[in-house]
C-alpha atoms as a PDB file:
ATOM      1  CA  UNK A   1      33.031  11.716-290.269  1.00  0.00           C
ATOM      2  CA  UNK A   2      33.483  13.593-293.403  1.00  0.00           C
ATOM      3  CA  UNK A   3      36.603  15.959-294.505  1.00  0.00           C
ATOM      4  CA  UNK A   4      40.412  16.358-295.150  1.00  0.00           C
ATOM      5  CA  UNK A   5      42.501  14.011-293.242  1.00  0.00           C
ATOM      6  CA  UNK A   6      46.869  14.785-293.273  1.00  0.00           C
ATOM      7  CA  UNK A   7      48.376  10.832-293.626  1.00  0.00           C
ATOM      8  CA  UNK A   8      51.731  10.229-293.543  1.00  0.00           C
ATOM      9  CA  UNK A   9      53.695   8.490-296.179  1.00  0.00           C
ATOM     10  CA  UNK A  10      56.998   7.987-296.748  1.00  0.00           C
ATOM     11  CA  UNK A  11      58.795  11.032-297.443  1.00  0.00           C
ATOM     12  CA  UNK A  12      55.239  13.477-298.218  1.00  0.00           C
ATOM     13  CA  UNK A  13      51.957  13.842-296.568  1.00  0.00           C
ATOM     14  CA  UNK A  14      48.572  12.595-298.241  1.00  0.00           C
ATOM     15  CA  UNK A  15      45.476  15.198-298.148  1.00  0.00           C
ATOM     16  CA  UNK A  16      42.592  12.776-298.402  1.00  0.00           C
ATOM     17  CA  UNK A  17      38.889  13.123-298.184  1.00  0.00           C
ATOM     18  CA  UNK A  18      37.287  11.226-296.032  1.00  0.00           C
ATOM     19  CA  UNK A  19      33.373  10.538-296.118  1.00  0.00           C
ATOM     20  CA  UNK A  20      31.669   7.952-293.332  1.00  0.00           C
ATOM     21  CA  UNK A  21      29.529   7.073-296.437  1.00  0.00           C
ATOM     22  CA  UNK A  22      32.385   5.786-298.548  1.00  0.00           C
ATOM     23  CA  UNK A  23      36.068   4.562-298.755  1.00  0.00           C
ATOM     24  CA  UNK A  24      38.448   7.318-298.409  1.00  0.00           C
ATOM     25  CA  UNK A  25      39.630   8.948-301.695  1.00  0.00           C
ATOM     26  CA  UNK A  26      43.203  10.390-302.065  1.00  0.00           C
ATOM     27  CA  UNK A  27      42.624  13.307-304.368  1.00  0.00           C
ATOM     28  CA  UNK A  28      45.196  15.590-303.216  1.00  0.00           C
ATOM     29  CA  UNK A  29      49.171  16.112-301.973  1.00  0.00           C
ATOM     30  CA  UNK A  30      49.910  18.857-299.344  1.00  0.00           C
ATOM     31  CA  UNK A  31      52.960  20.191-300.252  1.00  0.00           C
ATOM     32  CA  UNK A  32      55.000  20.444-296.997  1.00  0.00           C
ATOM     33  CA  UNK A  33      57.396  23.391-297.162  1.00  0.00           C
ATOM     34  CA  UNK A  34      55.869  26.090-299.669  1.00  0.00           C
ATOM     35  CA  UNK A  35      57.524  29.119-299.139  1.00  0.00           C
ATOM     36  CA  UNK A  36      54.376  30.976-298.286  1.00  0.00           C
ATOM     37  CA  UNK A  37      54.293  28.820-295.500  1.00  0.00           C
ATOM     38  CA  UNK A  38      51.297  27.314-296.087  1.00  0.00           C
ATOM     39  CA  UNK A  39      50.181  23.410-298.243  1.00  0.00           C
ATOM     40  CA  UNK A  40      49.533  23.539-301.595  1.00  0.00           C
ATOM     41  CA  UNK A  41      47.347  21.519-303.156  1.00  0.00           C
ATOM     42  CA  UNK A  42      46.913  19.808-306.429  1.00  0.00           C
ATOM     43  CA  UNK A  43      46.623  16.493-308.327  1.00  0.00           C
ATOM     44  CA  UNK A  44      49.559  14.192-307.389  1.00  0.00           C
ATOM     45  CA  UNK A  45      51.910  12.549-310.502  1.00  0.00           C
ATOM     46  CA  UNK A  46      54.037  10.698-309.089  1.00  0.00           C
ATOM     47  CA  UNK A  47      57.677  11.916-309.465  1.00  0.00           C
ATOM     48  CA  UNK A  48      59.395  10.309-312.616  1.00  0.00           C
ATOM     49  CA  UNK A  49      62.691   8.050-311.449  1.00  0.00           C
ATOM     50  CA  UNK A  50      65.701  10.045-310.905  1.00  0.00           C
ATOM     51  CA  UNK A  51      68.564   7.989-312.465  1.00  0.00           C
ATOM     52  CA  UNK A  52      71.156   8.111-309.769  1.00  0.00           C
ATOM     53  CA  UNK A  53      73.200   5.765-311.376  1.00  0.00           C
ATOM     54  CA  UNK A  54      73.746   7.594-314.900  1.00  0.00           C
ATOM     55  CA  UNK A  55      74.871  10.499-312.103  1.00  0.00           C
ATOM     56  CA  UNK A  56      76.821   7.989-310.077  1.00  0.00           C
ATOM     57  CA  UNK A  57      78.613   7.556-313.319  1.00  0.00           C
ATOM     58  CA  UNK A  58      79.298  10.845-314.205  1.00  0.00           C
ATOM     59  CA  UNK A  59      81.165  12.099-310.584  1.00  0.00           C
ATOM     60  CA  UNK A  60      83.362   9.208-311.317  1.00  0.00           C
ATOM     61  CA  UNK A  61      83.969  10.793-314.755  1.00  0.00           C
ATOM     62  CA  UNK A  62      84.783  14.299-313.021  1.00  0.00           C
ATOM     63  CA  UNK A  63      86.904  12.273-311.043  1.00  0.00           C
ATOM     64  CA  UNK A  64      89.655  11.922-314.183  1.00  0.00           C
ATOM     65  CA  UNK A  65      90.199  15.324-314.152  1.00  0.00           C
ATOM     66  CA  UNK A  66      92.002  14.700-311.082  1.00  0.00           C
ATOM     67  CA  UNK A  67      94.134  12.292-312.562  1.00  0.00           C
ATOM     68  CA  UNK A  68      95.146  14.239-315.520  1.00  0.00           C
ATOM     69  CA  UNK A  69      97.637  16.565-316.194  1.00  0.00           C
ATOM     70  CA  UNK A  70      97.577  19.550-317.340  1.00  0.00           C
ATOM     71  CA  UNK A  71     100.548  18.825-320.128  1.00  0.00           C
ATOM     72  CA  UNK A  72     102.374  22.274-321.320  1.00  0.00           C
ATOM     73  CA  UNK A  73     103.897  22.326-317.694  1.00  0.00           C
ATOM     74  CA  UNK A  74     106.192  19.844-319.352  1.00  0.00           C
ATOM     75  CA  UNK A  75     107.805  22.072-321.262  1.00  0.00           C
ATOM     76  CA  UNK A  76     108.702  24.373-319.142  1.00  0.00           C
ATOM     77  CA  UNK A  77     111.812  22.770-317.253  1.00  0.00           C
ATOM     78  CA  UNK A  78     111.534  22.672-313.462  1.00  0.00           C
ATOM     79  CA  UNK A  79     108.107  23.495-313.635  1.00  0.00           C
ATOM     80  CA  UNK A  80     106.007  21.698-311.056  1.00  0.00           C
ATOM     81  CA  UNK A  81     102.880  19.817-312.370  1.00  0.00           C
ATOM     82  CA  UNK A  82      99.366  20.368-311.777  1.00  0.00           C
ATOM     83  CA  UNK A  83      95.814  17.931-312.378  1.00  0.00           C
ATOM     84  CA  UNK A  84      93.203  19.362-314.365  1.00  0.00           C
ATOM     85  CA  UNK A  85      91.237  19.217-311.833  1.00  0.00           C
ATOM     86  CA  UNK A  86      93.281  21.684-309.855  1.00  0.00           C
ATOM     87  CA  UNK A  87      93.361  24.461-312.178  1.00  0.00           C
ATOM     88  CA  UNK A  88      89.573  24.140-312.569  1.00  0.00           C
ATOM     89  CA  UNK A  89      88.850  24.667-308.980  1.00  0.00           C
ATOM     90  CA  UNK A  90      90.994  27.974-309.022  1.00  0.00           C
ATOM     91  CA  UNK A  91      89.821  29.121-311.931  1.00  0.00           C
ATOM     92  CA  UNK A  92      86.288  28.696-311.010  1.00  0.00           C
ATOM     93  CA  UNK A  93      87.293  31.204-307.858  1.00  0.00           C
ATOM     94  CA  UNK A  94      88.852  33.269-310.258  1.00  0.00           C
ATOM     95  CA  UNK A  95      85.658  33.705-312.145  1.00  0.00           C
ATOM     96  CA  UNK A  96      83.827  34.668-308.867  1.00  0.00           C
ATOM     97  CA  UNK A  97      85.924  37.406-307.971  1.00  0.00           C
ATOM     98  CA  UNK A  98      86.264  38.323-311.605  1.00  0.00           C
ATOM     99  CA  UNK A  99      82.638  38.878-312.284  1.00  0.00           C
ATOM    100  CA  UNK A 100      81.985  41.337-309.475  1.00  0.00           C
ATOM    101  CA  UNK A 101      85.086  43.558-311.081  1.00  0.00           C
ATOM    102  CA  UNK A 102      83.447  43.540-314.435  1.00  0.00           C
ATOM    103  CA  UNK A 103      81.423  46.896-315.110  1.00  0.00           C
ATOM    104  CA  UNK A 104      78.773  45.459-317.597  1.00  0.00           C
ATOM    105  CA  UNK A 105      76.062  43.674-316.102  1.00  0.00           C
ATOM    106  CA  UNK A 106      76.388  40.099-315.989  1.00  0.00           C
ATOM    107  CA  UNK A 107      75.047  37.007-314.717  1.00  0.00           C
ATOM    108  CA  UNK A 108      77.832  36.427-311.653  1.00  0.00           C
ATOM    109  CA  UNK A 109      76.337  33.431-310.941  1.00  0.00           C
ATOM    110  CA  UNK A 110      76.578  31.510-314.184  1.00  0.00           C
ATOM    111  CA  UNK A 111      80.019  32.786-315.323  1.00  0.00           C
ATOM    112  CA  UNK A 112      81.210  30.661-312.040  1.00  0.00           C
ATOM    113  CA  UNK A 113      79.076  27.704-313.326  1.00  0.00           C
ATOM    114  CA  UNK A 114      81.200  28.194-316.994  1.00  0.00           C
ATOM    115  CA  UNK A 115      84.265  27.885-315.380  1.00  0.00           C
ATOM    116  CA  UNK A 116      83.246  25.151-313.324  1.00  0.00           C
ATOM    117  CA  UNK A 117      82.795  23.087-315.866  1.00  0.00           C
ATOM    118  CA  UNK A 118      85.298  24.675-318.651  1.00  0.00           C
ATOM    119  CA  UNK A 119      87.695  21.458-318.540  1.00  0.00           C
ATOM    120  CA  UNK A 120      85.125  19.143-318.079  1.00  0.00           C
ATOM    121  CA  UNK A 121      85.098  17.288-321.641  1.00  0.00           C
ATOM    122  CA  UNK A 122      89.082  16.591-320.705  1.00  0.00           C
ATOM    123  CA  UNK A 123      88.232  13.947-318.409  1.00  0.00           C
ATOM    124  CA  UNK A 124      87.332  12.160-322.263  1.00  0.00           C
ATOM    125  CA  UNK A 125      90.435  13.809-324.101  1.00  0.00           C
ATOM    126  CA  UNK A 126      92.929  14.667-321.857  1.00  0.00           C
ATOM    127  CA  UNK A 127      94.831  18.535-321.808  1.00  0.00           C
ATOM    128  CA  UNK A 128      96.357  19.245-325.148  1.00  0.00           C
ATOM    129  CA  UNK A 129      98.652  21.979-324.640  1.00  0.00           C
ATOM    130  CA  UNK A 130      99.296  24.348-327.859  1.00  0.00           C
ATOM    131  CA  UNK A 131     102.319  22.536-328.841  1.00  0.00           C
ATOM    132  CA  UNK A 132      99.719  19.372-329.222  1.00  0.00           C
ATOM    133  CA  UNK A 133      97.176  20.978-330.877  1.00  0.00           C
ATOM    134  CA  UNK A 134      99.022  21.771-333.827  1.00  0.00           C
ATOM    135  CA  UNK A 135      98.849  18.089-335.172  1.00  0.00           C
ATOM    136  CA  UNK A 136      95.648  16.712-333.111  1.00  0.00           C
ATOM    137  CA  UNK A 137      91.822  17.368-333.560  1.00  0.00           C
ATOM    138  CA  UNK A 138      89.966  17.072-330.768  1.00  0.00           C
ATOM    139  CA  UNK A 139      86.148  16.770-331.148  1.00  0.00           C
ATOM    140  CA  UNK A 140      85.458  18.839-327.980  1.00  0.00           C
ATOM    141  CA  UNK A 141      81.871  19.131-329.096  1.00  0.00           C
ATOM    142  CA  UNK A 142      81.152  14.869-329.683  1.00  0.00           C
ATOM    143  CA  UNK A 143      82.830  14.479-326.020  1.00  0.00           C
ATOM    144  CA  UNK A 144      80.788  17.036-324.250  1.00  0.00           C
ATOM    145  CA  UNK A 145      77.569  15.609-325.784  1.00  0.00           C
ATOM    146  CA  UNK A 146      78.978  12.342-324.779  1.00  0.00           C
ATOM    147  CA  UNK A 147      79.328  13.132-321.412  1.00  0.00           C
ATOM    148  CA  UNK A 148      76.363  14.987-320.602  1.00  0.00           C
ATOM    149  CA  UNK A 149      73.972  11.992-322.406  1.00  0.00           C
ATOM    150  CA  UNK A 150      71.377  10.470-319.627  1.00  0.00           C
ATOM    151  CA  UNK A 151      71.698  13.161-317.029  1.00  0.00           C
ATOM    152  CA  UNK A 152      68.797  14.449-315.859  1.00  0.00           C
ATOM    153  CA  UNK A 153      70.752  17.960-316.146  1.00  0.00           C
ATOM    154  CA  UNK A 154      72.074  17.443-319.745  1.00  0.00           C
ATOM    155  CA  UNK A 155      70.312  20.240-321.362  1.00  0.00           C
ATOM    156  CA  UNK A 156      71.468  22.716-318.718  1.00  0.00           C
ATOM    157  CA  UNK A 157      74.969  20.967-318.401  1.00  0.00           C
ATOM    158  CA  UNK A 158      75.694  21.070-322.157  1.00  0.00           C
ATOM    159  CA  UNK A 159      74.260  24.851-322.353  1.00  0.00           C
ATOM    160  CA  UNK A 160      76.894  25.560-320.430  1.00  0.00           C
ATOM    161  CA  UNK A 161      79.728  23.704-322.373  1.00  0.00           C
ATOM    162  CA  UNK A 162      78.552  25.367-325.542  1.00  0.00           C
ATOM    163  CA  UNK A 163      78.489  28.510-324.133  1.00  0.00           C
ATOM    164  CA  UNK A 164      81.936  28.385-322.734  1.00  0.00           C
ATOM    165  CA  UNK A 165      83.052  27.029-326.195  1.00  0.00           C
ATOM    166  CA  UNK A 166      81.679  29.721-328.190  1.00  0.00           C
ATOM    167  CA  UNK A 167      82.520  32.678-326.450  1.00  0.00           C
ATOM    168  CA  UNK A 168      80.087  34.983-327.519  1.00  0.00           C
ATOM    169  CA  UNK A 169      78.652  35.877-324.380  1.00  0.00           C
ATOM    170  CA  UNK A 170      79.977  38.358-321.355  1.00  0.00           C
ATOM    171  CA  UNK A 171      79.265  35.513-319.154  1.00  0.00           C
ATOM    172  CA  UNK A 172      81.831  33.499-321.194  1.00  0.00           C
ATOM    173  CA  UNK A 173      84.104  36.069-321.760  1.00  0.00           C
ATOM    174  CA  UNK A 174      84.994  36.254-318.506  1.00  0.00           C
ATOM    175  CA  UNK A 175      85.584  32.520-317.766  1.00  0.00           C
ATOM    176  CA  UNK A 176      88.077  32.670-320.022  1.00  0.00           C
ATOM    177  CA  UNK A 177      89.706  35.421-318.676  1.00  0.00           C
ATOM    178  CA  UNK A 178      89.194  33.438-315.289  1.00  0.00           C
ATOM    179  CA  UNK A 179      91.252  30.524-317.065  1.00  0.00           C
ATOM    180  CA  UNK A 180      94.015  32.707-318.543  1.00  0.00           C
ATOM    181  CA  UNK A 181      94.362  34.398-315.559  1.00  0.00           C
ATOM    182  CA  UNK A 182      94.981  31.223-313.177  1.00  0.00           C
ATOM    183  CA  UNK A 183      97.690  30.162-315.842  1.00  0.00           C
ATOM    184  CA  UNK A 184      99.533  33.363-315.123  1.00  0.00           C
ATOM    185  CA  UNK A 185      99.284  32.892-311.276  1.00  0.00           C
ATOM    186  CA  UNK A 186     100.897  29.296-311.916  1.00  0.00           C
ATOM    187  CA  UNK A 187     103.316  31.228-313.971  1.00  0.00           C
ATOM    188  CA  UNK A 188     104.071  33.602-310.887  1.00  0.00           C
ATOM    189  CA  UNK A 189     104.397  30.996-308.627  1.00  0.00           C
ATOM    190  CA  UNK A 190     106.814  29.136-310.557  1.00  0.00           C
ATOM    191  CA  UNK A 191     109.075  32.122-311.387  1.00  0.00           C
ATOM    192  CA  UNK A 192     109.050  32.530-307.624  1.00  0.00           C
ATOM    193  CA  UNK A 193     110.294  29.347-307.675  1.00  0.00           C
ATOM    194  CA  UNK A 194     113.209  29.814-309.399  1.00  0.00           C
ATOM    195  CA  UNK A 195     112.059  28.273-312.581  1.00  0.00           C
ATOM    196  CA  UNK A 196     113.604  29.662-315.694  1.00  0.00           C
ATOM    197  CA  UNK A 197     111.742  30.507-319.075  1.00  0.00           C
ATOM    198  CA  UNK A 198     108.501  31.829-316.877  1.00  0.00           C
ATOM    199  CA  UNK A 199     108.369  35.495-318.626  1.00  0.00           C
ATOM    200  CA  UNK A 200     108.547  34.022-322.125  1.00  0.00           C
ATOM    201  CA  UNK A 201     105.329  32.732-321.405  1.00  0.00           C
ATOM    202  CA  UNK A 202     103.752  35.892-319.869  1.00  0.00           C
ATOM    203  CA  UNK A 203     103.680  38.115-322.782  1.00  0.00           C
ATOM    204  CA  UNK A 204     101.454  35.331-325.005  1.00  0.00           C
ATOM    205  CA  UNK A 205      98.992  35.023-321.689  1.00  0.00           C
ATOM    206  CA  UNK A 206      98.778  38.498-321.343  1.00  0.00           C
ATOM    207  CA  UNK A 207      96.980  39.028-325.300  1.00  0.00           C
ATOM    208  CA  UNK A 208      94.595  36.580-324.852  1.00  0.00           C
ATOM    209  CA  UNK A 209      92.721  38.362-322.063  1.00  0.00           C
ATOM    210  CA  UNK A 210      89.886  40.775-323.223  1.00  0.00           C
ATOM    211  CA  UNK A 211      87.906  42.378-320.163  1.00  0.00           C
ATOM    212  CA  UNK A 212      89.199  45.136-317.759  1.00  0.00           C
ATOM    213  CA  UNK A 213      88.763  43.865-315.003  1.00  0.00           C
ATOM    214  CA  UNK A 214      90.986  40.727-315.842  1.00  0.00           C
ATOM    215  CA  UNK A 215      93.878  43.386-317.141  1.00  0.00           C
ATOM    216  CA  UNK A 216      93.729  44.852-314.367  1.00  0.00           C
ATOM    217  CA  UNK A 217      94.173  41.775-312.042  1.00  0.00           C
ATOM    218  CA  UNK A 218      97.023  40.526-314.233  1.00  0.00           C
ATOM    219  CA  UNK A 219      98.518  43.501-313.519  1.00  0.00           C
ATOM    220  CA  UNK A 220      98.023  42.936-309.699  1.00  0.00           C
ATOM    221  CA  UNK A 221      99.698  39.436-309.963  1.00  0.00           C
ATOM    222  CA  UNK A 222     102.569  40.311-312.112  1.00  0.00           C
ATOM    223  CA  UNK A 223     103.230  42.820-309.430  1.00  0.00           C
ATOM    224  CA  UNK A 224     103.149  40.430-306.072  1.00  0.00           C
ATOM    225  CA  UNK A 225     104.402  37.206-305.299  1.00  0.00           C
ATOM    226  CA  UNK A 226     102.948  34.165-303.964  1.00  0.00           C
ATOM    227  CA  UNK A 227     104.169  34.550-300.287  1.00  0.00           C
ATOM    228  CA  UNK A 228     102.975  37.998-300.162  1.00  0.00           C
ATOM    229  CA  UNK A 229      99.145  37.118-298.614  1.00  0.00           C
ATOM    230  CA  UNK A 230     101.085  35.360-295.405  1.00  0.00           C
ATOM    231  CA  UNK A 231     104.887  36.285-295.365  1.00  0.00           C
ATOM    232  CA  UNK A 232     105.131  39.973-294.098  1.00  0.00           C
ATOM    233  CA  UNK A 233     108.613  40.640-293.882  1.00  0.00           C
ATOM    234  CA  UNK A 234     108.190  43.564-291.468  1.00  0.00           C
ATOM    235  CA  UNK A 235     106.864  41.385-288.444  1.00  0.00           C
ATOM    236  CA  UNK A 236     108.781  40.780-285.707  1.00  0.00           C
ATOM    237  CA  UNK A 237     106.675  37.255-285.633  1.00  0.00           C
ATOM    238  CA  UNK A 238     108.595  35.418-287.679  1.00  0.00           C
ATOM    239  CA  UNK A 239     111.436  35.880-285.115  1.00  0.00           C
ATOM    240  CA  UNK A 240     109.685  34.074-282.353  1.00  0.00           C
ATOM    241  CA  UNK A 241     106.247  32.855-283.507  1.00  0.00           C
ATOM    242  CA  UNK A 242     103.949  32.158-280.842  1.00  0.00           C
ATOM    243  CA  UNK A 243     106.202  32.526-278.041  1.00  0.00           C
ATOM    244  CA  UNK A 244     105.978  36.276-277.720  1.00  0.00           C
END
């Protein structure tokens, strides 16, 4: 018998000639899957090691942001506390809504990806509020170099740290403005709270943000509160819930 023969291995199928006259020869890999729908072929390398464990490492790393504070709540008395790790997941929803009010064209996709990762380096040096950084020098740059070392996504992963630390593009623009603007919701939700001082803080928030759309949304939150999405005060449900 002489031709192509499909052979199963592992986790890909082997495309190998076969010819009665001789042992078969593996000269090709059918790549399973192509989006045309049909095999590929071409010369199989074999795939280079992934290293899991240098990842392993670094979700246990992301992990710290959990476990660290974001410290200028602690000046603001009777202000209730918050992780890192829980402002970066609102501000990275932030940035999704945020990019599809901006008017320039912009990548939507990789301004959530900046704010994603905007607080990553603090898992290395911890939140310095502004009070802090008036005395300490933090080598943001060394840390996020440190941190994306031995990934197999460093290049992209650092891109992305530099770009957010930069600010020069739109992209990054509006992660910030995604990050000032979950401060001021924090600062909303506090002052609903009952905790004094809040508005002192609003005004300074307020300057730093520099697209339209993210005026414009500050404006929105400045004007609500943070029971306004569930509490409607003109339903007669709160009088007897569920039991009609």
């Amino acid at each position: 018998m002489t031709g192509f023969v499909i052979e199963e291995h592992r986790d890909f199928p082997i495309l190998s000639w076969v010819d009665s006259a001789a042992a078969p020869e593996t000269v090709a890999v059918a790549a399973a899957g192509s989006p045309s729908g049909t095999a590929a072929i071409f010369g199989y390398t074999p795939p280079p090691e992934v290293p899991v464990d240098r990842i392993a490492d670094f979700l246990f790393e992301v992990g710290m942001l959990k476990r660290t504070p974001r410290s200028g709540w602690q000046f603001l008395a009777g202000a209730e506390g918050e992780s890192v790790a829980d402002h970066s997941f609102r501000v990275a929803m932030i940035a999704f809504a945020l990019a599809r009010l901006d008017n320039a064209e912009l990548d939507a996709d990789r301004v959530l990806r900046l704010a994603l990762v905007h607080d990553l380096p603090e898992a290395r040096t911890s939140d310095l509020n502004y009070m802090n950084q008036k005395y300490v020098h933090v080598d943001e740059e060394r840390a996020a170099a440190d941190l994306v070392d031995g990934l197999p996504f460093s290049d992209e992963l650092g891109g992305l740290l530099e770009e957010y630390r930069k600010e020069e593009t739109r992209e990054s623009i509006v992660a910030h403005d995604a990050d000032q603007l979950e401060l001021l919701l924090q600062l909303v939700e506090q002052r609903d709270a009952g905790v004094p001082s809040t508005e002192d803080w609003v005004p300074f928030v307020l300057k730093r943000l520099r697209t339209d759309g993210g005026r414009k949304l500050a404006e929105s939150i400045l004007a609500g509160n943070r029971d306004r999405w569930w509490f409607d005060r003109d339903s007669s449900w709160w009088v007897r819930g569920g039991k009609g």
